[in-house]
Protein backbone atom coordinates (compact mmCIF):
# COMPACT_ATOMS: atom_id res chain seq x y z
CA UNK A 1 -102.29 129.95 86.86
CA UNK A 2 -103.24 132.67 84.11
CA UNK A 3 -103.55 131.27 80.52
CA UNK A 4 -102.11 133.78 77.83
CA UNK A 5 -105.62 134.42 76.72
CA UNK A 6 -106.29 135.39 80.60
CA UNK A 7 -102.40 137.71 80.87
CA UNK A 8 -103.21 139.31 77.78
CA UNK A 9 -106.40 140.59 78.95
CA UNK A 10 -105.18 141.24 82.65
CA UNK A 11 -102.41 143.39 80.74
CA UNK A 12 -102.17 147.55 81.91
CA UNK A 13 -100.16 149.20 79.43
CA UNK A 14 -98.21 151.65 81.42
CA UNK A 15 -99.58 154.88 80.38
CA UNK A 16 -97.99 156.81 83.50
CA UNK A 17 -94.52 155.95 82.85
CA UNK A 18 -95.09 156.25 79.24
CA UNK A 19 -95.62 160.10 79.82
CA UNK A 20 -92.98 160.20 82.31
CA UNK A 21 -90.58 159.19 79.18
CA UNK A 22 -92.52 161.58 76.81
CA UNK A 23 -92.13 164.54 79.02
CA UNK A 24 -88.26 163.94 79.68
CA UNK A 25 -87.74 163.32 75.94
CA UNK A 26 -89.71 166.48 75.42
CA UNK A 27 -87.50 168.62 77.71
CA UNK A 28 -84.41 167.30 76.15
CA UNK A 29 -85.47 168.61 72.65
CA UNK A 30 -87.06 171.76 74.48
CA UNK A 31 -83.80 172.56 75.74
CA UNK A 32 -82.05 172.18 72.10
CA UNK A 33 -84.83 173.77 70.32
CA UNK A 34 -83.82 175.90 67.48
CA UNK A 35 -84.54 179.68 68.58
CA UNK A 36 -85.93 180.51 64.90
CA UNK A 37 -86.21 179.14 61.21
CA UNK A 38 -83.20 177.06 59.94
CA UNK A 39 -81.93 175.28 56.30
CA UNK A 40 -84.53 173.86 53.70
CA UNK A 41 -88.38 173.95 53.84
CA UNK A 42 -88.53 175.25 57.44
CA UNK A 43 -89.31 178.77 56.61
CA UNK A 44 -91.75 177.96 54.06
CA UNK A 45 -94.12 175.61 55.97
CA UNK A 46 -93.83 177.96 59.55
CA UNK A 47 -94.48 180.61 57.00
CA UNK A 48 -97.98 178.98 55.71
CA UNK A 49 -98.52 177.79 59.16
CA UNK A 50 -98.70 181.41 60.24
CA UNK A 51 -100.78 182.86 57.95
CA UNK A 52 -102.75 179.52 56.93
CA UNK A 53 -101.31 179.50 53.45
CA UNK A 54 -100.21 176.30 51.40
CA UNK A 55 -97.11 175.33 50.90
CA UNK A 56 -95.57 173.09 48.20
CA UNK A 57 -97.39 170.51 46.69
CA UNK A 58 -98.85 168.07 48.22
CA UNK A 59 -99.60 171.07 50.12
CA UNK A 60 -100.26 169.04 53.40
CA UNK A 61 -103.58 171.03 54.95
CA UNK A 62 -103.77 168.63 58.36
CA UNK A 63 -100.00 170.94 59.13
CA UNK A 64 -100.94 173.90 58.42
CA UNK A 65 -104.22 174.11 60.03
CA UNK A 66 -102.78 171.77 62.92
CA UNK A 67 -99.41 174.26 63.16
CA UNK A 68 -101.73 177.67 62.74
CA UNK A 69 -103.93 176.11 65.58
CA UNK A 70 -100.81 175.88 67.83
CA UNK A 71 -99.57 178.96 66.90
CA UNK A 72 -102.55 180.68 68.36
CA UNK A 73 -102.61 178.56 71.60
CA UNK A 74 -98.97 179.93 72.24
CA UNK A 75 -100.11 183.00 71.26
CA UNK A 76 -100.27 184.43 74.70
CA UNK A 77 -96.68 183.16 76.30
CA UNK A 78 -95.02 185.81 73.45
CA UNK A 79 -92.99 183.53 71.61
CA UNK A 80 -91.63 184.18 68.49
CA UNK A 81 -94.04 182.15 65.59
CA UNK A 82 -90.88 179.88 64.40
CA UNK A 83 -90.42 179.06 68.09
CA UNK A 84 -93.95 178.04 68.09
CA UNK A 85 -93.85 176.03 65.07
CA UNK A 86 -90.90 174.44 66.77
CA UNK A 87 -92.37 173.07 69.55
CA UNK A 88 -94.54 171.52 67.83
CA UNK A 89 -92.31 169.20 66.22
CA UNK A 90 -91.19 168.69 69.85
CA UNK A 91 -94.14 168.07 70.95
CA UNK A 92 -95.29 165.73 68.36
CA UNK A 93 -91.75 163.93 68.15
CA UNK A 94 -91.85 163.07 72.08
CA UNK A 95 -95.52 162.17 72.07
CA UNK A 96 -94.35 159.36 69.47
CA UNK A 97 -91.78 158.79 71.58
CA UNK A 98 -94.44 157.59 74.61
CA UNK A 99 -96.25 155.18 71.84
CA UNK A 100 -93.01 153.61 70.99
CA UNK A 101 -92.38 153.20 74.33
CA UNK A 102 -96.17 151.37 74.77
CA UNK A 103 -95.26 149.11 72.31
CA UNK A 104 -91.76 148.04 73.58
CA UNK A 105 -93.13 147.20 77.02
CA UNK A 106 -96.08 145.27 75.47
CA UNK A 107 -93.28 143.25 73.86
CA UNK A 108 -91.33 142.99 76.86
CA UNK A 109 -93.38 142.18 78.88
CA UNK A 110 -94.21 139.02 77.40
CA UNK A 111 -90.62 138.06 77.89
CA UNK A 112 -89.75 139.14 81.36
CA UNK A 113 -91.68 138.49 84.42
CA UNK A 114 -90.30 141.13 86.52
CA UNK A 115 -92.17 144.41 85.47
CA UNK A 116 -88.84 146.90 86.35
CA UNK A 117 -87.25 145.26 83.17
CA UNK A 118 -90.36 145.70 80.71
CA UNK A 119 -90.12 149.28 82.47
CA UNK A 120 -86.23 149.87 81.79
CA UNK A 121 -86.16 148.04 78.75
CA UNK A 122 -89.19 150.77 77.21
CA UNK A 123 -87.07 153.48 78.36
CA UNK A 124 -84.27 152.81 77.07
CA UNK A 125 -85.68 151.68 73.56
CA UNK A 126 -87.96 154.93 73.26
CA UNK A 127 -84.55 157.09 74.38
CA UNK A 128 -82.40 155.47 71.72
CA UNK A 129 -84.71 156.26 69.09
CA UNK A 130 -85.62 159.63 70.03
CA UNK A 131 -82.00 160.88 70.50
CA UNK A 132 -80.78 159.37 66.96
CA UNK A 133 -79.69 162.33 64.69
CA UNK A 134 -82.03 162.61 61.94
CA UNK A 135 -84.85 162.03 64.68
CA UNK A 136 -83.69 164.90 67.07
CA UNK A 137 -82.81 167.50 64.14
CA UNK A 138 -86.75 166.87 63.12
CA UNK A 139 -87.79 167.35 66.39
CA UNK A 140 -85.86 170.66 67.38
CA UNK A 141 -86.90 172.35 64.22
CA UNK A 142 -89.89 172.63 62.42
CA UNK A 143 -87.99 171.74 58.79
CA UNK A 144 -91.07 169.41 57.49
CA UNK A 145 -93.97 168.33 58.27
CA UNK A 146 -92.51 164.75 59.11
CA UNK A 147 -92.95 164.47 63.02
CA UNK A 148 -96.55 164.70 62.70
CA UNK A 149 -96.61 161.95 60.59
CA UNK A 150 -94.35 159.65 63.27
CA UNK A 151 -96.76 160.53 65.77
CA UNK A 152 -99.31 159.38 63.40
CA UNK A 153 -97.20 156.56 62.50
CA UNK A 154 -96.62 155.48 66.51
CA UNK A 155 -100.06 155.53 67.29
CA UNK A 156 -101.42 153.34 64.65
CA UNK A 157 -98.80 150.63 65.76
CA UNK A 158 -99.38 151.09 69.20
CA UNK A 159 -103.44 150.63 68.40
CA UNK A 160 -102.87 147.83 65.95
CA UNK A 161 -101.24 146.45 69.49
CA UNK A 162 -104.11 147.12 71.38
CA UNK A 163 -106.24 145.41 68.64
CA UNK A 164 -104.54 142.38 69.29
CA UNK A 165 -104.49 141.82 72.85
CA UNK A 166 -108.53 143.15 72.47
CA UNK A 167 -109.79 142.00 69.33
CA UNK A 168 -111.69 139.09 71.33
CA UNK A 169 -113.02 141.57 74.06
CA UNK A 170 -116.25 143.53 73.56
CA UNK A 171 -115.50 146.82 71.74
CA UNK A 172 -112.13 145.46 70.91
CA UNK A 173 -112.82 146.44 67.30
CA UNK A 174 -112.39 150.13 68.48
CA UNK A 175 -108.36 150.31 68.39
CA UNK A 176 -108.76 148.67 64.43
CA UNK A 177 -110.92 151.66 63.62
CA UNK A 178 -109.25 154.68 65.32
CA UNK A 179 -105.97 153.26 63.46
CA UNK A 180 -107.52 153.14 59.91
CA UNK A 181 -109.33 156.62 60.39
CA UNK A 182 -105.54 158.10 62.06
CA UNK A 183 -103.90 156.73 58.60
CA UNK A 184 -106.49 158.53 56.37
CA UNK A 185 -106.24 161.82 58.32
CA UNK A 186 -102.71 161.48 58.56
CA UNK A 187 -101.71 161.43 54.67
CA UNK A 188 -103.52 164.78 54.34
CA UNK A 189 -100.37 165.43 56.61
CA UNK A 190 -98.56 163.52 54.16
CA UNK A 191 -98.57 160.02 52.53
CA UNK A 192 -95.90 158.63 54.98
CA UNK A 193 -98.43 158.61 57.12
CA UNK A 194 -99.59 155.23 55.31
CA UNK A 195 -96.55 153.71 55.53
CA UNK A 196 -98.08 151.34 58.32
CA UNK A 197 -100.83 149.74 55.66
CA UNK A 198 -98.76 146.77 54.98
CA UNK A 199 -97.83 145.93 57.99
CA UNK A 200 -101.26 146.25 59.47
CA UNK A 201 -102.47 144.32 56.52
CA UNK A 202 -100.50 141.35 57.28
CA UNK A 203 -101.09 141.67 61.08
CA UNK A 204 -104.82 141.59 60.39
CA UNK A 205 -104.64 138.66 57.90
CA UNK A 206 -102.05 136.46 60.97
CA UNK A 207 -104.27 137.32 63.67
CA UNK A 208 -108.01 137.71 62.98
CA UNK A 209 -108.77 137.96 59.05
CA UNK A 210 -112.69 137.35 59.79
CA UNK A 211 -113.00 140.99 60.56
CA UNK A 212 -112.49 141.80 56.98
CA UNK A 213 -115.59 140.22 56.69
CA UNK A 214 -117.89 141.36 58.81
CA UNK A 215 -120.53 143.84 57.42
CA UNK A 216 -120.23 146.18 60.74
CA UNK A 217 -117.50 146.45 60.28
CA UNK A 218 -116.98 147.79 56.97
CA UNK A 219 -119.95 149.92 57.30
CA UNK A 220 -117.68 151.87 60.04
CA UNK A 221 -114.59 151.78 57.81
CA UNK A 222 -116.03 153.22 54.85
CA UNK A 223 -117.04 156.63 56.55
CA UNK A 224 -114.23 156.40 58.80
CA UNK A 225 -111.61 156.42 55.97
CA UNK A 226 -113.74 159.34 53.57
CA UNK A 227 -113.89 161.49 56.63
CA UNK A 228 -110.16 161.52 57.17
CA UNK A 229 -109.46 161.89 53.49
CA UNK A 230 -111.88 164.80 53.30
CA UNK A 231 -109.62 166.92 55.15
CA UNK A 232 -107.67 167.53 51.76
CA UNK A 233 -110.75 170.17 50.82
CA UNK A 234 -109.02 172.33 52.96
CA UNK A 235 -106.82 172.88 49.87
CA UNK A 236 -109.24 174.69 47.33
CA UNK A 237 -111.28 176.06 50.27
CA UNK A 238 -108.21 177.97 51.34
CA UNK A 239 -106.97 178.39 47.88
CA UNK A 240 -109.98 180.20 46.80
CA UNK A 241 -109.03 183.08 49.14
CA UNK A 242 -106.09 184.07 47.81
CA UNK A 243 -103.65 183.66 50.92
CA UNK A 244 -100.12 185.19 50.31
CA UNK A 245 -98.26 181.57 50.06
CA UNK A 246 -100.20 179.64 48.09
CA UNK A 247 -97.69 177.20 46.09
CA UNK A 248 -100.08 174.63 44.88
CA UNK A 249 -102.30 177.51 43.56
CA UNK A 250 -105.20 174.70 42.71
CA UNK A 251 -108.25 175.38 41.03
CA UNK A 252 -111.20 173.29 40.25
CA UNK A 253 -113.85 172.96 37.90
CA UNK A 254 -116.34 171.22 40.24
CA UNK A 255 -116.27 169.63 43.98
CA UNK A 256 -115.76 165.95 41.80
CA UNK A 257 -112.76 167.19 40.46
CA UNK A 258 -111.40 168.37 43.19
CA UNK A 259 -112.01 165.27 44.78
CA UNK A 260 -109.54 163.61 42.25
């Protein structure tokens, strides 16, 4: 008979349906997608994702050099550049979609021996949430920068989950990592992309606070953490060369105060 310590480690998260569910939910918004700009800040950030500008402050570089990076990938199908943009709020909205639905079969699954329920219940749970209004109007329309950040958002849950089923296993401390570094990359996106701090905070603290601790592992969280943060000198790089669109217009005196 396994022990929990002995399921948890013979767990497979289901990566295969998980795509399955993220492919459907990505054909539903495909199908819906908006066929050009809409209402709000739309126009402005497909705008500065075009043409690598910046748009309004906090002028969110990880977008526009994400979105301007997409845009060119697409380049050769001949879609409009708003349809582009679109999709890739799709995209990112249905690829949160698959983490969500990691992390309702890992809970699942703890209560339900029979894996088609774990299976059904995931589905269902990443569906809901990906069909609710305010969800699927972000997702068929590039209006903010927001689905980016729920991707970001998904994944650092679903690797906090990881964390804790792994934390004891050699190279555990891996998942812990990659969801620190995806938090500090993700709020050059924009600061809701640190919305999951306290949560993992308190995780941490219930389930292994030693880590916090260990000198290895700070030494990896320190450069992890500055490297993702560093993306924000995309800002008065790009700013510097004058593009078209450039809202937040800043200007620096030296690379420390730009730094601030």
């Amino acid at each position: 008979m396994l022990t929990l310590k002995d399921e948890i480690h013979e767990y497979r998260p289901p990566y295969g349906p998980a795509a399955i569910v993220g492919a459907f939910i990505l054909a539903l918004y495909a199908i819906t997608l908006a066929p050009s700009t809409t209402f709000w800040d739309a126009s402005e950030y497909i705008a500065t994702a075009h043409i690598l500008g910046i748009p309004h402050p906090p002028g969110n570089p990880l977008f526009v050099v994400l979105a301007r990076t997409w845009s060119l990938l697409l380049a050769p199908l001949g879609l409009p550049v708003a349809v582009r943009i679109n999709l890739l709020a799709a995209v990112t909205s249905a690829a949160a979609s698959g983490f969500l639905f990691l992390i309702a079969h890992r809970v699942l699954h703890s209560f339900f021996e029979a894996r088609r329920f774990a299976l059904g219940g995931a589905a269902a749970a990443a569906l809901i949430g990906a069909t609710a209004l305010t969800v699927w109007g972000q997702s068929t329309v590039n209006e903010k920068v927001y689905t980016v950040s729920v991707l970001v958002i998904a994944a650092v849950s679903w690797l906090a989950v990881r964390w804790g089923d792994q934390k004891n296993v050699a190279g555990g401390d891996r998942y812990l990592l990659l969801a620190i570094f995806l938090m500090a990359l993700g709020s050059t996106n924009h600061l809701m992309s640190i919305l999951p701090a306290p949560a993992l905070g308190i995780f941490i603290l219930m389930t292994a606070p030693s880590i916090l601790f260990r000198k290895q592992f700070l030494l990896r969280v320190v450069p992890l953490v500055l490297l993702g943060l560093s993306f924000n000198f995309v800002l008065p790089v790009r700013a510097a060369l004058d593009p078209v669109i450039n809202e937040g217009a800043p200007t620096c005196e030296s690379v420390v105060s730009a730094a601030r």
